[in-house]
N, C-alpha and C. Protein backbone atom coordinates (compact mmCIF):
# COMPACT_ATOMS: atom_id res chain seq x y z
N UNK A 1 -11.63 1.19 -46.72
CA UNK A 1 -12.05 -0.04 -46.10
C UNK A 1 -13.33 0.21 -45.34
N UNK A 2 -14.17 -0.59 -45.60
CA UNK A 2 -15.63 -0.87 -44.73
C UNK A 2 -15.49 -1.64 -43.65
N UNK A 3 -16.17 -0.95 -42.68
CA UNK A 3 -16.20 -1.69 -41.07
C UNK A 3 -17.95 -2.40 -41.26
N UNK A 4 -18.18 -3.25 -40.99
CA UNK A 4 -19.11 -3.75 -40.57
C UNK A 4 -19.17 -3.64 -38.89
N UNK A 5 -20.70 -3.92 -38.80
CA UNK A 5 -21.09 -4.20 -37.14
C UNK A 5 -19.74 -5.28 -36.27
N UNK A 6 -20.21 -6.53 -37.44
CA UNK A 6 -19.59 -7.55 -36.87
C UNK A 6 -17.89 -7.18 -37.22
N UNK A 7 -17.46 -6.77 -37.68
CA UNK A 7 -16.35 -6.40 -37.84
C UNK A 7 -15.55 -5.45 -36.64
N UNK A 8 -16.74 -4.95 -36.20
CA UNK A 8 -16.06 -4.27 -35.25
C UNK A 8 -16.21 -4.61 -33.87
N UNK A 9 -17.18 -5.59 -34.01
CA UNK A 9 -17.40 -6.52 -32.38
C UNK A 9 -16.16 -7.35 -32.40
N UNK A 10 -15.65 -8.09 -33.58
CA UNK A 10 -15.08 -8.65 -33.30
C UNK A 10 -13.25 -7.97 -33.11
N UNK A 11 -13.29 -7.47 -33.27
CA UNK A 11 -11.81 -6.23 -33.56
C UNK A 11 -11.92 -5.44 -31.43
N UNK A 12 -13.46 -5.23 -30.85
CA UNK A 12 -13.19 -5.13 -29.77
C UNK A 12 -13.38 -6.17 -29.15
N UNK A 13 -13.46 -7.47 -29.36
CA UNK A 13 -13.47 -8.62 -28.69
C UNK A 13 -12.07 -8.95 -28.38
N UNK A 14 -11.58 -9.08 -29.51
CA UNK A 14 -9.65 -9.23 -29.53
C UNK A 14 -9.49 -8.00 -28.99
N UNK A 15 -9.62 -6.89 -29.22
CA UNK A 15 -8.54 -5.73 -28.10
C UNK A 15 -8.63 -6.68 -26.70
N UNK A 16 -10.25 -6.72 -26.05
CA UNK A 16 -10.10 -6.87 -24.94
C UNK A 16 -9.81 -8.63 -24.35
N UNK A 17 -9.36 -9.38 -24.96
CA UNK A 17 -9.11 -10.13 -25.10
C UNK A 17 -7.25 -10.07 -25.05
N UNK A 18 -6.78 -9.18 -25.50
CA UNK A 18 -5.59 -8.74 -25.19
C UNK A 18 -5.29 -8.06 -24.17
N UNK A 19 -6.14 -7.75 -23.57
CA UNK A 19 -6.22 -6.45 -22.06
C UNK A 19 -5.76 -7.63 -20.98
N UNK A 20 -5.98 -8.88 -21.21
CA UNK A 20 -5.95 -10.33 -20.29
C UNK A 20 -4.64 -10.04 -20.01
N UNK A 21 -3.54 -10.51 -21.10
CA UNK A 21 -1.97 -10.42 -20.36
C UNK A 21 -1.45 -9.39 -19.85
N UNK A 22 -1.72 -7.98 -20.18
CA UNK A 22 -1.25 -6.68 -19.50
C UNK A 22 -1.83 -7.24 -17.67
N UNK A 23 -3.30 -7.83 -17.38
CA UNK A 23 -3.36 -7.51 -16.45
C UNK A 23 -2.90 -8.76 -15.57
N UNK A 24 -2.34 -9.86 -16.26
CA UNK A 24 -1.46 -10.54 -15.45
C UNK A 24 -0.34 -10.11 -15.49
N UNK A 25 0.40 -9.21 -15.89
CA UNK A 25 1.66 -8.66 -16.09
C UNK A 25 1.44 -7.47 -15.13
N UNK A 26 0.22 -7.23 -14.55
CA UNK A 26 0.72 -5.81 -13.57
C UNK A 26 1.15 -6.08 -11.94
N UNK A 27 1.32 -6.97 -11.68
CA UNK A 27 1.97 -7.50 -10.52
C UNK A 27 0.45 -7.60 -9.13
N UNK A 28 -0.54 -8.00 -9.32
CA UNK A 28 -1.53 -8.36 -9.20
C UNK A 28 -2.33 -9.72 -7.83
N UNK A 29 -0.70 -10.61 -8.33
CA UNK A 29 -0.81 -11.44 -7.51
C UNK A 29 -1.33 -12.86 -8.12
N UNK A 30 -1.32 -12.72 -9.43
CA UNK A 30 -1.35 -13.81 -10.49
C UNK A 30 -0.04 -14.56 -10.44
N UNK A 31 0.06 -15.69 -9.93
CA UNK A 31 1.06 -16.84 -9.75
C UNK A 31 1.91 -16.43 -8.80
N UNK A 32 1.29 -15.89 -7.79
CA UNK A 32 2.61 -15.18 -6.89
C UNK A 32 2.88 -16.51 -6.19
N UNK A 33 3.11 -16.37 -4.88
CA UNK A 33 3.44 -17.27 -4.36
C UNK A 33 2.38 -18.07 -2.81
N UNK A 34 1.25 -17.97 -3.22
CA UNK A 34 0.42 -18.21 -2.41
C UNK A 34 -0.26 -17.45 -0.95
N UNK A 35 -0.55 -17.83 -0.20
CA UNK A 35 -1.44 -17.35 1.13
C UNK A 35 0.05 -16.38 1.55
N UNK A 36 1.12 -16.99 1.70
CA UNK A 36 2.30 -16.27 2.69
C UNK A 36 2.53 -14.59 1.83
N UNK A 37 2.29 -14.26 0.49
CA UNK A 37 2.51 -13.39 -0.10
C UNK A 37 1.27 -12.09 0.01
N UNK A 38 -0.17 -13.61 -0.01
CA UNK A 38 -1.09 -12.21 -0.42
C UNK A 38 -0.59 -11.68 1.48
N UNK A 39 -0.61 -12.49 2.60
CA UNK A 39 -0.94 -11.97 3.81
C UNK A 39 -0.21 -10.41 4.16
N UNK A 40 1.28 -11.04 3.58
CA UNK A 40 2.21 -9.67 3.74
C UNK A 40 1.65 -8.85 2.48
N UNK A 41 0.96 -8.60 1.36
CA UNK A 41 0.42 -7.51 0.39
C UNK A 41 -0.64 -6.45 1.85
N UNK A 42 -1.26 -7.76 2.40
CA UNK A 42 -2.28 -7.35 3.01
C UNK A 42 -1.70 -6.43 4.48
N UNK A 43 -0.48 -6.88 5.05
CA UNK A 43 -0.33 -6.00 6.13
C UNK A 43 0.01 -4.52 5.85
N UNK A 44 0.82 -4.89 4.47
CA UNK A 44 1.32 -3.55 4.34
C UNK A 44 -0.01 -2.50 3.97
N UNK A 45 -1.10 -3.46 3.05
CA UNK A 45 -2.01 -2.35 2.39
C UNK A 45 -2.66 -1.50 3.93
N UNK A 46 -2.81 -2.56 5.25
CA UNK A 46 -3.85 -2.05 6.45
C UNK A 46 -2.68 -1.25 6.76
N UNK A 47 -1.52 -1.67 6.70
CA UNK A 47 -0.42 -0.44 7.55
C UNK A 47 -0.29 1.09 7.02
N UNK A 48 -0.53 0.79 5.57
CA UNK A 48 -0.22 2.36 4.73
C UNK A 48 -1.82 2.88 4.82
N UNK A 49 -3.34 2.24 4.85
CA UNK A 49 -4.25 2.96 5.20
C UNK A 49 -3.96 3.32 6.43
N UNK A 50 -3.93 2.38 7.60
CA UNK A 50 -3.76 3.50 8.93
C UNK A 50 -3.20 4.68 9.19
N UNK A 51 -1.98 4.18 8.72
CA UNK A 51 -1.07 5.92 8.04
C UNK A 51 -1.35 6.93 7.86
N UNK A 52 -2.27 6.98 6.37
CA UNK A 52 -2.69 8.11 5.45
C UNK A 52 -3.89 8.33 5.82
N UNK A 53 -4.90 7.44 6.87
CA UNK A 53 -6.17 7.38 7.17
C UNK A 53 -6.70 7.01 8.58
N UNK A 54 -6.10 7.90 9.74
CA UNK A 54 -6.16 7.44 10.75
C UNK A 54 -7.81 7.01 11.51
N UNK A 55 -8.85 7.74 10.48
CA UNK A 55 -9.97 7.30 11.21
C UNK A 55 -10.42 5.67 11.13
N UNK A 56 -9.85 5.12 9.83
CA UNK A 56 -9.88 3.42 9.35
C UNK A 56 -9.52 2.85 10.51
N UNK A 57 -8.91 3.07 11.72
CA UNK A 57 -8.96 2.36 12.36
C UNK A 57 -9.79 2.16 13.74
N UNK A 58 -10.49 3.00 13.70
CA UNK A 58 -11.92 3.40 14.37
C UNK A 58 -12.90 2.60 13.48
N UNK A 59 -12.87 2.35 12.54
CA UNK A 59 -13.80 1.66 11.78
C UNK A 59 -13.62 0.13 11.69
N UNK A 60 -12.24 -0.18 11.61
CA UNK A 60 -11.48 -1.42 11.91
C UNK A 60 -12.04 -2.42 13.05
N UNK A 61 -12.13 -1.04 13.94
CA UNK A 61 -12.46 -1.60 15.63
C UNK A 61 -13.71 -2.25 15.62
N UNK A 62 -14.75 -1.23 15.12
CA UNK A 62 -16.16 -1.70 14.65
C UNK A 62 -16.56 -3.01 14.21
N UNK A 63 -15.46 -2.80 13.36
CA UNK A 63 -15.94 -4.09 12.09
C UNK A 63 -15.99 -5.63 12.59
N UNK A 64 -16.79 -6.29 11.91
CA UNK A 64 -16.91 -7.95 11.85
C UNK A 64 -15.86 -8.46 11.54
N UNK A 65 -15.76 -8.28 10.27
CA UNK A 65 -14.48 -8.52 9.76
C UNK A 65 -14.19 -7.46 8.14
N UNK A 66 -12.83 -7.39 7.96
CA UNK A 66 -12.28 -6.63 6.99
C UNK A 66 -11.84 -7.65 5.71
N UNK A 67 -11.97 -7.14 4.83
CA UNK A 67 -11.65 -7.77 3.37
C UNK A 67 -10.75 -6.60 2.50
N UNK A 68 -9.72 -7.37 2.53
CA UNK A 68 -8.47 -6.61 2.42
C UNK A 68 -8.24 -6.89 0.53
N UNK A 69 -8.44 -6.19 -0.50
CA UNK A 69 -7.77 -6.06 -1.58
C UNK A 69 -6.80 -5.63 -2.13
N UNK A 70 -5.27 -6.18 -1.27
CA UNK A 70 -4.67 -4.72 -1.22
C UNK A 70 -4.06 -4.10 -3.12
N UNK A 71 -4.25 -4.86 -4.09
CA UNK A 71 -3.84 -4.41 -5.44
C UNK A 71 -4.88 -4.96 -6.42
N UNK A 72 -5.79 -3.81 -7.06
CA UNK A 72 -6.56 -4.66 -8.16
C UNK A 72 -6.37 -3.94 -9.23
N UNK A 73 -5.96 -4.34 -10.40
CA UNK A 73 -5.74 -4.10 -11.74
C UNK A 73 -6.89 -3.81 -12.41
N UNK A 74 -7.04 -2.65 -13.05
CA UNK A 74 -7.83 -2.51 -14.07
C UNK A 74 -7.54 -1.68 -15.35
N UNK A 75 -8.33 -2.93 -16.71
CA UNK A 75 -7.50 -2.20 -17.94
C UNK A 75 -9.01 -2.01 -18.56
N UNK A 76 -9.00 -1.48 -19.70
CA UNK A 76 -10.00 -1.54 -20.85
C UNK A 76 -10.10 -0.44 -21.80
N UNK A 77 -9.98 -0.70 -23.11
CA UNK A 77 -10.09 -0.50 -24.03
C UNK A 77 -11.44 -0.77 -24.92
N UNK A 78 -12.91 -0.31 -24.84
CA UNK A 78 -14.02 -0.67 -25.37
C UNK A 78 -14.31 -1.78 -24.14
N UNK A 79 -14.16 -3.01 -24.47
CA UNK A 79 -14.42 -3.70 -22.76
C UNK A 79 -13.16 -3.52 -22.52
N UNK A 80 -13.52 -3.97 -21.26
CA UNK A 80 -12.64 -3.78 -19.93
C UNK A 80 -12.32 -4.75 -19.03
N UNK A 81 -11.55 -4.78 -18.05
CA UNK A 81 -11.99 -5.86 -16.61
C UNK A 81 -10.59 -5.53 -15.50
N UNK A 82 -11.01 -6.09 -14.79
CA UNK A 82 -10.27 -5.76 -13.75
C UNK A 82 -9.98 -7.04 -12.90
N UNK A 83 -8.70 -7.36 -11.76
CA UNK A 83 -8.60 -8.14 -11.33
C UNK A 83 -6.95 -7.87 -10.06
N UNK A 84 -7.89 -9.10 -8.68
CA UNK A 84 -7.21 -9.04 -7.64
C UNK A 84 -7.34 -10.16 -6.96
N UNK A 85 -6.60 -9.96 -5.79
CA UNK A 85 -6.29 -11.19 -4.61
C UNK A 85 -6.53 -10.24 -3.65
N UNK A 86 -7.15 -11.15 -2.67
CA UNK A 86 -6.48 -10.44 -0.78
C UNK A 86 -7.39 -11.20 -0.08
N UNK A 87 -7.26 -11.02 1.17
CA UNK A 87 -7.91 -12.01 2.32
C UNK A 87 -8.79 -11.16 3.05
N UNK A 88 -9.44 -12.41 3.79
CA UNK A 88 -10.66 -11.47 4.82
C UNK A 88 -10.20 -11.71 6.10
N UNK A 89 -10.29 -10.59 7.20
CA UNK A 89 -9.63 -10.90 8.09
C UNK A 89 -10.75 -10.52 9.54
N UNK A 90 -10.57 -11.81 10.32
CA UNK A 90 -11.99 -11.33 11.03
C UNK A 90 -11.18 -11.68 12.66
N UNK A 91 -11.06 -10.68 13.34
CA UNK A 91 -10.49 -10.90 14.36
C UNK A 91 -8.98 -10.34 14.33
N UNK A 92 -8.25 -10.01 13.26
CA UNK A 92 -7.36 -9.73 13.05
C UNK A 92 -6.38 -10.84 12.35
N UNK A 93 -7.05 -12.14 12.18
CA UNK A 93 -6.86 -13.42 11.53
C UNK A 93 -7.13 -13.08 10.16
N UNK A 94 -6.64 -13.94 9.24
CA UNK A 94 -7.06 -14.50 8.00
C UNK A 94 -7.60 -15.31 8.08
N UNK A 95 -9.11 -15.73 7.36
CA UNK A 95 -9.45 -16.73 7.42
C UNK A 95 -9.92 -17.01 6.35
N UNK A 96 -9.74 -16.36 5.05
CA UNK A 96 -9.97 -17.22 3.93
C UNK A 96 -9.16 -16.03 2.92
N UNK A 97 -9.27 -16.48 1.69
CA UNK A 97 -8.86 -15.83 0.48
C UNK A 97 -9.47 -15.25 -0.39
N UNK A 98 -9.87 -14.47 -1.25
CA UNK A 98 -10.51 -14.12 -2.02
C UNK A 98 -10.05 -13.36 -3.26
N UNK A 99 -10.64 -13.74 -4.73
CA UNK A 99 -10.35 -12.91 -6.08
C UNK A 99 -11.29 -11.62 -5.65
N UNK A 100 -10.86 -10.61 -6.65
CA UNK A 100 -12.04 -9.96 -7.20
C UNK A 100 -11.79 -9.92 -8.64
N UNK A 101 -12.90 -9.87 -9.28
CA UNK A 101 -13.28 -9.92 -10.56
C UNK A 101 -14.25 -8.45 -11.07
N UNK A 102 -14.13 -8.25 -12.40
CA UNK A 102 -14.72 -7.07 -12.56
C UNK A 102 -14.84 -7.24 -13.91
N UNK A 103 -16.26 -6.62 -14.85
CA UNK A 103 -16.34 -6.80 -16.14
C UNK A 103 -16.99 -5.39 -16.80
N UNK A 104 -16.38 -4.94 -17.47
CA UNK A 104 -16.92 -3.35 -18.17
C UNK A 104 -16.95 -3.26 -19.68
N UNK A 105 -17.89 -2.65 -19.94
CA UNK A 105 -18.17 -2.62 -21.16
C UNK A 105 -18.69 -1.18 -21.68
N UNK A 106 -18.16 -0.16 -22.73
CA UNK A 106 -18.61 1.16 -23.01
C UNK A 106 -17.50 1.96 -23.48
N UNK A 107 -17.75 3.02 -23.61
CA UNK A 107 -16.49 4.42 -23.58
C UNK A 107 -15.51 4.05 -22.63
N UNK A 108 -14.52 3.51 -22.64
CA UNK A 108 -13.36 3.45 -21.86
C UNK A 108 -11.95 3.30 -22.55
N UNK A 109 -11.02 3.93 -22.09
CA UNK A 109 -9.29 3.11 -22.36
C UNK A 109 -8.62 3.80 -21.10
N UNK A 110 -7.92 3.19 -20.96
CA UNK A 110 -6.77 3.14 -19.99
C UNK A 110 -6.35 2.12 -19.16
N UNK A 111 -5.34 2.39 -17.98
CA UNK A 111 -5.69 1.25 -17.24
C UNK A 111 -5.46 2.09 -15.77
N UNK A 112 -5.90 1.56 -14.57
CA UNK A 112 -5.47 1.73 -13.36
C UNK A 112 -5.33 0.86 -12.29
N UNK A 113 -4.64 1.01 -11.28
CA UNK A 113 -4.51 0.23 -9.83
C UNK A 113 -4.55 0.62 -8.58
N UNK A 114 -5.57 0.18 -7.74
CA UNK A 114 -5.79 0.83 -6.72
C UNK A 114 -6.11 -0.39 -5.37
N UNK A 115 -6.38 0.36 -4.33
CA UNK A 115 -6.44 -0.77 -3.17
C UNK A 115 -7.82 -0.82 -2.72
N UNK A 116 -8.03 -1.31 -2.12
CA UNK A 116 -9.82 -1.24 -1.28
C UNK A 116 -9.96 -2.27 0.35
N UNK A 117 -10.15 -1.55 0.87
CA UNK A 117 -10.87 -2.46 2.00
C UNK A 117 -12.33 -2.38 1.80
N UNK A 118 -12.75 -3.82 2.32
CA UNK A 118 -14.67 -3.44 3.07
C UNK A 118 -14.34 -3.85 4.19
N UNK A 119 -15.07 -2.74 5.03
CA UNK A 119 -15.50 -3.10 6.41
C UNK A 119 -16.94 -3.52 6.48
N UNK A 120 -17.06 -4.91 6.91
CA UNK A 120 -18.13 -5.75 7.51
C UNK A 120 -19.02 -4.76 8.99
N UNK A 121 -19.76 -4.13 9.03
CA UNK A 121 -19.84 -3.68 10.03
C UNK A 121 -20.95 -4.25 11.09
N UNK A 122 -21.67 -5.00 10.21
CA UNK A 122 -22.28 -6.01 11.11
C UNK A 122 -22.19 -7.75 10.67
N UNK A 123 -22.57 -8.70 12.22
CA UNK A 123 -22.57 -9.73 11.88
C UNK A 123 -22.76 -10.52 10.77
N UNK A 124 -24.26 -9.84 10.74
CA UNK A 124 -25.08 -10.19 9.52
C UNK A 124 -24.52 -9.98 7.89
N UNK A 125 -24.00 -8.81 8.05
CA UNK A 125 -23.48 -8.60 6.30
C UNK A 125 -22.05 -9.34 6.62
N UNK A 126 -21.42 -9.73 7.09
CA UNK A 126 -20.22 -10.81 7.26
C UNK A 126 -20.81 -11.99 6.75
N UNK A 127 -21.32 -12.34 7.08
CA UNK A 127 -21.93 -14.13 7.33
C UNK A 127 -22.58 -13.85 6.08
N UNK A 128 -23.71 -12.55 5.22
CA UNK A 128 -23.98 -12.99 4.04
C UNK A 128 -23.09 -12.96 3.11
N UNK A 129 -21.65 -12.47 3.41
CA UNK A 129 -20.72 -12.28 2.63
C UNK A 129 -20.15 -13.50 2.39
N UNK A 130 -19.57 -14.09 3.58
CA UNK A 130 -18.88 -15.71 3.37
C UNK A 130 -19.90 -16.71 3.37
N UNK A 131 -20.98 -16.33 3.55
CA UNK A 131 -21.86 -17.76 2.97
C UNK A 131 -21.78 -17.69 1.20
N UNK A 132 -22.21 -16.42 0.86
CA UNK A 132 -22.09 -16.54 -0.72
C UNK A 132 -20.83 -17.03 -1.56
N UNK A 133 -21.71 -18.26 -2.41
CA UNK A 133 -20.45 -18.37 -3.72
C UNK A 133 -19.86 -17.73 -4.84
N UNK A 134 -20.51 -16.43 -4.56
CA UNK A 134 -19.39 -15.09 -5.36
C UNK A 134 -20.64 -13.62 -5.27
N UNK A 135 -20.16 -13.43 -4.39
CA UNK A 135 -20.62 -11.68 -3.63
C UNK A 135 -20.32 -11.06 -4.54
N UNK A 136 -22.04 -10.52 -5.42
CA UNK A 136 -21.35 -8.96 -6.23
C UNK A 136 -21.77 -7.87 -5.56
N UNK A 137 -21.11 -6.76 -5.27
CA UNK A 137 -20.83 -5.70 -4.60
C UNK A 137 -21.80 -4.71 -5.52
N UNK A 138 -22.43 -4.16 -4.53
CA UNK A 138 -23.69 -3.05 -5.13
C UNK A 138 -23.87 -1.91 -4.94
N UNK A 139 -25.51 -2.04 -4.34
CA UNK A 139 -26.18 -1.12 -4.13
C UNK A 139 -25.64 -1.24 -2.26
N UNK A 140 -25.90 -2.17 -1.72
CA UNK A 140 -25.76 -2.41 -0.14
C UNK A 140 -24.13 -1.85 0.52
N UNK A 141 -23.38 -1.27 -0.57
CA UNK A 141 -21.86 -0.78 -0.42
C UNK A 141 -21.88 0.76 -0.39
N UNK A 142 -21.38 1.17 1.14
CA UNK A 142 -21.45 2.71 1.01
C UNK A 142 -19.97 3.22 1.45
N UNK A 143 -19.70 4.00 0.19
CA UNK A 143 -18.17 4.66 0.30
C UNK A 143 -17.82 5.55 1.27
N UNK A 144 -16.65 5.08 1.36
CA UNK A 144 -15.76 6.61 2.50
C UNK A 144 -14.85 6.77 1.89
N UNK A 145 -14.96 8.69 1.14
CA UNK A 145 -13.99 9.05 0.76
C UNK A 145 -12.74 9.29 1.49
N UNK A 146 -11.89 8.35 1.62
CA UNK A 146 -10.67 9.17 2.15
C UNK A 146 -9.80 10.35 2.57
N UNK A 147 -10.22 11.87 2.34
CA UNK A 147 -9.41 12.89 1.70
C UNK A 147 -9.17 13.05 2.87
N UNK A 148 -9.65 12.84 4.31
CA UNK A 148 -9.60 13.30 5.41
C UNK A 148 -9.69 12.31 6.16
N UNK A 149 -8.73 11.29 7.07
CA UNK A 149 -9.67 9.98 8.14
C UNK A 149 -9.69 10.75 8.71
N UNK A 150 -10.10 11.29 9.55
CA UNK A 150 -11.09 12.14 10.26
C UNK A 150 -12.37 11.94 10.10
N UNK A 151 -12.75 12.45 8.73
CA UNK A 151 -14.10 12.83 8.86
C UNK A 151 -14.92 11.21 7.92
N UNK A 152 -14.24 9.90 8.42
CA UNK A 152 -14.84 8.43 8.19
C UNK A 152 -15.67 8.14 9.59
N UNK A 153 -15.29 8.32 10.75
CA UNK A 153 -15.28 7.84 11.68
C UNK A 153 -17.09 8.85 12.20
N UNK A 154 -16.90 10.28 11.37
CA UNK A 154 -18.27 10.65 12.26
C UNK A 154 -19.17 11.19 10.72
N UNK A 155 -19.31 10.45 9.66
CA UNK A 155 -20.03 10.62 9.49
C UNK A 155 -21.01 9.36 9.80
N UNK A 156 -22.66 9.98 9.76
CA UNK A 156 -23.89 9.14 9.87
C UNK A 156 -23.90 8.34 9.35
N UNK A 157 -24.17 8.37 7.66
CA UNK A 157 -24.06 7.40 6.79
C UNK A 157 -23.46 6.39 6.66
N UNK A 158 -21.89 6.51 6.60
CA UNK A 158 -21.07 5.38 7.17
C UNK A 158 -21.17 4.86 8.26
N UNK A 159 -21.56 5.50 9.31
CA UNK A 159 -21.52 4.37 10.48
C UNK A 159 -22.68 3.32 10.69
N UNK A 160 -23.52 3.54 10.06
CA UNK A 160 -25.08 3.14 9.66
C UNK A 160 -25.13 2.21 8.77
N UNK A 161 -24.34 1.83 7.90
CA UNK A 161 -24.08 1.02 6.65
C UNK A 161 -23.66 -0.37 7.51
N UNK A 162 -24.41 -0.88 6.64
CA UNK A 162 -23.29 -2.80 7.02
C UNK A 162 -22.45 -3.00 5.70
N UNK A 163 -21.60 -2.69 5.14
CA UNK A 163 -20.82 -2.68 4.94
C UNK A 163 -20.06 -1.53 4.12
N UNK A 164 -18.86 -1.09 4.52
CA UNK A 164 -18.26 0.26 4.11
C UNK A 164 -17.21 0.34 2.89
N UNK A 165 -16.99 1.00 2.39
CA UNK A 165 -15.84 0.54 1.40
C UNK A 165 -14.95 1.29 1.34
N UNK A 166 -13.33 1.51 1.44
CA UNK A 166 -12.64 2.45 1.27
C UNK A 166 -11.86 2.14 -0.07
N UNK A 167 -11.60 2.67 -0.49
CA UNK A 167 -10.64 2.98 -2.24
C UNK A 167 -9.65 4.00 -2.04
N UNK A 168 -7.98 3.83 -2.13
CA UNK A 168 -7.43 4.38 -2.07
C UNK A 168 -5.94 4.28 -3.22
N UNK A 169 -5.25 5.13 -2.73
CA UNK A 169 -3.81 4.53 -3.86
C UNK A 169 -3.98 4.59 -4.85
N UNK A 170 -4.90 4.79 -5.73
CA UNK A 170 -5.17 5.01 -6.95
C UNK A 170 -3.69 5.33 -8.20
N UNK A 171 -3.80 4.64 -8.84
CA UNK A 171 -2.23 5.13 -9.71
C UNK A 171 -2.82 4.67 -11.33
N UNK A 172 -2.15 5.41 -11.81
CA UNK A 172 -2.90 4.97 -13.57
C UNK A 172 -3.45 5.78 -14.36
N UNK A 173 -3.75 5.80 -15.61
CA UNK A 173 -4.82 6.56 -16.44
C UNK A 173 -6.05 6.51 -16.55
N UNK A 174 -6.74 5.88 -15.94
CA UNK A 174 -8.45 5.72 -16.16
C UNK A 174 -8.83 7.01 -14.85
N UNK A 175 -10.28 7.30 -15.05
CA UNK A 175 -10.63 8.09 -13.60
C UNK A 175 -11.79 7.19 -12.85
N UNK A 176 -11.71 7.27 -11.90
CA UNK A 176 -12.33 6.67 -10.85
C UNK A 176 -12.35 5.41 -10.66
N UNK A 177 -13.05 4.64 -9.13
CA UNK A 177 -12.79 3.65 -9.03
C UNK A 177 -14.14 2.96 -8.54
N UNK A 178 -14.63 2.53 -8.67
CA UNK A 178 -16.11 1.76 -7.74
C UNK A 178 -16.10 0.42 -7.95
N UNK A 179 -16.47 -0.16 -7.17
CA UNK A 179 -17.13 -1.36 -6.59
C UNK A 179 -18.13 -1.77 -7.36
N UNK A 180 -18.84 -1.23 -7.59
CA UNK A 180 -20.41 -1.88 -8.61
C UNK A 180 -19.99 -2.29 -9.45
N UNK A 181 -20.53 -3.89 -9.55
CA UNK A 181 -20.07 -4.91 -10.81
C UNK A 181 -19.00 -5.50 -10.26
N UNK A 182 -19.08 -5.64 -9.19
CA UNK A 182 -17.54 -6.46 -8.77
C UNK A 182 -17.81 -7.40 -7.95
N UNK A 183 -17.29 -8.86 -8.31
CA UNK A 183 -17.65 -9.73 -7.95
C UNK A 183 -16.71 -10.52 -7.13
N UNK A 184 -16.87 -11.23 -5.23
CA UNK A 184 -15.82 -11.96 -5.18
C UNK A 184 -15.94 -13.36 -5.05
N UNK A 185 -15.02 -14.02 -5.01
CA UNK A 185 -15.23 -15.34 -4.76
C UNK A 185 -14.13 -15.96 -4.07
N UNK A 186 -14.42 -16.98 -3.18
CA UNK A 186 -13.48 -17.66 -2.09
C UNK A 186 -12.51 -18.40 -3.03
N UNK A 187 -11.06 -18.25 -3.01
CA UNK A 187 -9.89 -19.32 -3.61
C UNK A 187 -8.89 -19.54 -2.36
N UNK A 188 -8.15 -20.72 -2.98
CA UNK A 188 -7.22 -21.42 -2.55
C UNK A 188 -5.98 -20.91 -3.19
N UNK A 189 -5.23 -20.10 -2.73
CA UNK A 189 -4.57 -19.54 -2.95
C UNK A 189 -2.96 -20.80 -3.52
């Protein structure tokens, strides 16, 4: 049998086109049960970082406000994508909701799930965050590896950043996790 070009765009169009129900099927927060569900996803995700990451909450203190993802799914097979719920919490309030969205395309299969906060660390990157009608996450996003909270709280780099990102919990077959290409947007849960 002969593969054509188009034969095979369209053969990874349907894989990833099938990657859709696995990632409403990974418990995600697709039809859950609204604001009362993601809030408790969200205490537990800030309760198990403080835990495993005691400097996050030195950074917590800092912050404008926090944007809590506490579960985002990601599958792909040739493309890819990824997907979540969680709230932003500014004051220690919720005050709005938010997806994340994610779109990949290349050498990939597997799938994974992991958590993320951003810390807002100034006014300014808060307010450009909730003014926008869907924030994609970049270059202006600087990571803190976890392996140690300890060493979040004094490095330079991170404390210098307006906005921080932590990635943790990681579970699954794919490797790694980043932010670039990830897009959020305000819902009504």
């Amino acid at each position: 049998m002969t593969f054509t070009r188009r034969t095979l765009s369209r053969r990874n169009l349907a894989l990833g086109l099938c990657a859709v129900p696995f990632l409403a099927a990974c418990g995600n927060g697709i039809g859950g049960r609204g604001p009362a569900t993601i809030d408790a996803r969200v205490d537990a995700t800030l309760s198990q970082m403080y835990s495993d990451y005691p400097a996050t909450q030195g950074l917590a203190s800092k912050a404008a406000g926090i944007l809590v993802m506490p579960l985002v799914t990601e599958a792909g097979l040739g493309f890819g994508g990824g997907y979540g719920r969680g709230a932003l919490r500014v004051g220690g309030a919720t005050v709005d909701y938010y997806s994340v969205t994610k779109a990949s395309g290349g050498l990939q299969i597997g799938a994974q799930q992991y958590a993320h906060v951003l810390f807002f660390m100034t006014e300014e990157a808060l307010q450009t965050f909730r003014r926008s009608p869907g924030y994609a996450a970049g270059a202006n996003i600087e990571y803190a590896i976890p392996e140690r909270g300890e060493t979040l709280a004094a490095e330079t780099t991170t404390s210098l950043a307006p906005v921080i990102a932590v990635i943790f919990g990681q579970a699954g077959l794919r490797i790694g996790a980043t932010l670039e290409g990830v897009k959020y947007t305000r819902i009504i849960p």
